[in-house]
C-alpha atoms as a PDB file:
ATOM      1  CA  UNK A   1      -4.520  12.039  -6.945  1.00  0.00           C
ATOM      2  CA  UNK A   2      -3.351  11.550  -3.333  1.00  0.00           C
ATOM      3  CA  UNK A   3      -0.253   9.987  -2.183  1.00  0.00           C
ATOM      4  CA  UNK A   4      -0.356   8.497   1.655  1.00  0.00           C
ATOM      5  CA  UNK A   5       2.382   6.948   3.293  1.00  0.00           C
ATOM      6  CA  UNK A   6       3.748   5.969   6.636  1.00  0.00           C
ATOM      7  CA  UNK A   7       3.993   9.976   7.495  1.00  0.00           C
ATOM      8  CA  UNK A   8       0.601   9.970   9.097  1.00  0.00           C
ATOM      9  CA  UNK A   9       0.921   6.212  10.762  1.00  0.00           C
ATOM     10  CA  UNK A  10       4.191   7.195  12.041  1.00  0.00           C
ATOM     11  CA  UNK A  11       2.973   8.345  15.365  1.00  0.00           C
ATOM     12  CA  UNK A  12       1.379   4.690  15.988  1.00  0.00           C
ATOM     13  CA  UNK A  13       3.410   2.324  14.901  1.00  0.00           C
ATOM     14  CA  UNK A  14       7.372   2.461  14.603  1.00  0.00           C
ATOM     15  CA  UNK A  15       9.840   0.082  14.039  1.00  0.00           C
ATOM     16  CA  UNK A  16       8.955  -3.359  12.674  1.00  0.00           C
ATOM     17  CA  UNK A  17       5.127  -2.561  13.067  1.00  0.00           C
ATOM     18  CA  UNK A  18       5.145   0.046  10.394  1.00  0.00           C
ATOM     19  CA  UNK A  19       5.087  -3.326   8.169  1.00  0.00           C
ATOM     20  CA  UNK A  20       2.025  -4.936   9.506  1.00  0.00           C
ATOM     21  CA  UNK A  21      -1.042  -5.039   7.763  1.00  0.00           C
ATOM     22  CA  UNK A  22      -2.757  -3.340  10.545  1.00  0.00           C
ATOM     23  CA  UNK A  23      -0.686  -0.314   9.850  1.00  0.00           C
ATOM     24  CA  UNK A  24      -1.445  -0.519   6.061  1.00  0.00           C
ATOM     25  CA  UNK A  25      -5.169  -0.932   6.914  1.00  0.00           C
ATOM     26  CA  UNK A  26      -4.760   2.747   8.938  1.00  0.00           C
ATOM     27  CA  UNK A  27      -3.425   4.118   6.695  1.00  0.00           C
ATOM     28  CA  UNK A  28      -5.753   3.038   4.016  1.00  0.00           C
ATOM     29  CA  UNK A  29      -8.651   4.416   6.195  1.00  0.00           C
ATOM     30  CA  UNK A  30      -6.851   8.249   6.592  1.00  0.00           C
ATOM     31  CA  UNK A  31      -6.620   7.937   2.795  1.00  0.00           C
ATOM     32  CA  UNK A  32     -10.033   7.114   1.918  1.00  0.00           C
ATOM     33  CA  UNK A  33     -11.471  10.374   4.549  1.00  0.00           C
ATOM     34  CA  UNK A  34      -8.738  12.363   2.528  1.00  0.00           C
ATOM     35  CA  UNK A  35     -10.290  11.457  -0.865  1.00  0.00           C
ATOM     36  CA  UNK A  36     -13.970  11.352   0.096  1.00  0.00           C
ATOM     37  CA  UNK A  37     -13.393  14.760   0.672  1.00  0.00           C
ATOM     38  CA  UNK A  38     -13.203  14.938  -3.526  1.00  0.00           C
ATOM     39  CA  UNK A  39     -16.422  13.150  -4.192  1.00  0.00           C
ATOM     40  CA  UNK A  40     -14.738  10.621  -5.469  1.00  0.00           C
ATOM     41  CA  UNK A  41     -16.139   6.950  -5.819  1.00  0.00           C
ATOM     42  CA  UNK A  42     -14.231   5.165  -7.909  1.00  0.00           C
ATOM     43  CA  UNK A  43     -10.769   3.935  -7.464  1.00  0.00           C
ATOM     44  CA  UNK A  44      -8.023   2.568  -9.685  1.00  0.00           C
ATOM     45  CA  UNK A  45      -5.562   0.372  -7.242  1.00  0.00           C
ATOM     46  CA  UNK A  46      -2.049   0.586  -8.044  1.00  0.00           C
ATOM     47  CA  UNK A  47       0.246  -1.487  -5.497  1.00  0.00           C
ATOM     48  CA  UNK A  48       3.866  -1.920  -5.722  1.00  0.00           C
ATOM     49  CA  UNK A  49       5.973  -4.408  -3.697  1.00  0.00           C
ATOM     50  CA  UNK A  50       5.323  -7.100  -2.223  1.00  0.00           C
ATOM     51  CA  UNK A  51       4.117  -6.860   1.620  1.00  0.00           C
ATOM     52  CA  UNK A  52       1.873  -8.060   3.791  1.00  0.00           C
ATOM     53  CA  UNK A  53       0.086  -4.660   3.158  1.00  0.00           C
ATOM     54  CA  UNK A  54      -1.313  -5.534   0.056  1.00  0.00           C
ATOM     55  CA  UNK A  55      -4.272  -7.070   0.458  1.00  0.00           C
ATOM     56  CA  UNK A  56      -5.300  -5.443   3.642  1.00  0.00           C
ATOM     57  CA  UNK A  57      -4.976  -2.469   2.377  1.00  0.00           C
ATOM     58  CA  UNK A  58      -7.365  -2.902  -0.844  1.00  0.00           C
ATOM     59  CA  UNK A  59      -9.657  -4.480   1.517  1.00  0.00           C
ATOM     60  CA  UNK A  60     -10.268  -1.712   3.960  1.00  0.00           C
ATOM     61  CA  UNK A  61     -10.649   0.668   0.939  1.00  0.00           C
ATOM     62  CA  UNK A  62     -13.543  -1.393  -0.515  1.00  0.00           C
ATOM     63  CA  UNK A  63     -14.701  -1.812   3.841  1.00  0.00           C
ATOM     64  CA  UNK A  64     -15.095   2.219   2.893  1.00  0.00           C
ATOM     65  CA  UNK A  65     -17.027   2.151   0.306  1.00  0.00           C
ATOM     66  CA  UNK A  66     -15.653   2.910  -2.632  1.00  0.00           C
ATOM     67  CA  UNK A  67     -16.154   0.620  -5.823  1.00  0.00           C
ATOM     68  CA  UNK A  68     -12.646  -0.324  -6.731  1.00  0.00           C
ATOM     69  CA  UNK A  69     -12.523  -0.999 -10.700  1.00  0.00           C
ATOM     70  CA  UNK A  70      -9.117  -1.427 -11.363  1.00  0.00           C
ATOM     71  CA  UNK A  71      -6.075  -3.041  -9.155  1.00  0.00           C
ATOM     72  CA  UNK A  72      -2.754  -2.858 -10.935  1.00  0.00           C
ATOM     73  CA  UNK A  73       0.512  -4.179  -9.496  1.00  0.00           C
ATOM     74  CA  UNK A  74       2.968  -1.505 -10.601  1.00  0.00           C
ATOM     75  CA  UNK A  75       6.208  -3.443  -9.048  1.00  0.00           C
ATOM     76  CA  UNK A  76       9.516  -2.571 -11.180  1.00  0.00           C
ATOM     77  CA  UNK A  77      10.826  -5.571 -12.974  1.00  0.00           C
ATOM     78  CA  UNK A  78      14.679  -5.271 -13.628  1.00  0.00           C
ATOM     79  CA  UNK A  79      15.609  -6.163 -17.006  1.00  0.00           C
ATOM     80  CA  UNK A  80      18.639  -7.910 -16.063  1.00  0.00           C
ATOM     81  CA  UNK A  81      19.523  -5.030 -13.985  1.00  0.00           C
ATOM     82  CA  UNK A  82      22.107  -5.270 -10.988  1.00  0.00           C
ATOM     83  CA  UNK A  83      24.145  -8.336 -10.149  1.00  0.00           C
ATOM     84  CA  UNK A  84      22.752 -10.170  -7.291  1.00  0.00           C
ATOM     85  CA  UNK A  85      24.456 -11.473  -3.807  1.00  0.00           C
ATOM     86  CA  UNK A  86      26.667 -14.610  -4.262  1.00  0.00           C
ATOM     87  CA  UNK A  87      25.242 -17.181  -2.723  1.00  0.00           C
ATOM     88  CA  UNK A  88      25.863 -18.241   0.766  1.00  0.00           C
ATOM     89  CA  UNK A  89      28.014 -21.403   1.554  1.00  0.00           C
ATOM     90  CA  UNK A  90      27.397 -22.456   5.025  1.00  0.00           C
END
């Protein structure tokens, strides 16, 4: 329904703050006004990645009250994808 990413945080917080969960609790908030604006009530959670984000970020959008029924972690799995790094001999 409506995507929301660091575009409209970007103003606030730059660098290595855009990966706070303060930031992902913002940016939570501007989302939930831009879907109350739908009537909507219930929301399906889907989170990828891992982050310090997470949690905050389902948090605040319960804090605003909507009733959350579903959280899904969406994060791509690689089915023995890409070869990783060698690993470092120090």
């Amino acid at each position: 329904m409506r995507w929301v990413g660091q575009q409209p945080v970007v103003p606030v917080f730059r660098g290595s703050r855009k990966s706070t969960p303060f930031a992902a609790q913002v940016a939570a908030e501007r989302c939930a006004d831009a879907v109350k604006e739908y009537g909507i009530k219930n929301l399906e959670v889907m989170v990828k990645g891992p982050g310090p984000g997470r949690e905050s970020t389902i948090r605040a959008l319960n804090a605003a009250g909507f009733r959350i029924t579903n959280i899904t972690d969406v994060t791509p799995i690689p089915h023995n994808g890409c070869r990783p790094p060698k690993k470092r001999r120090v």
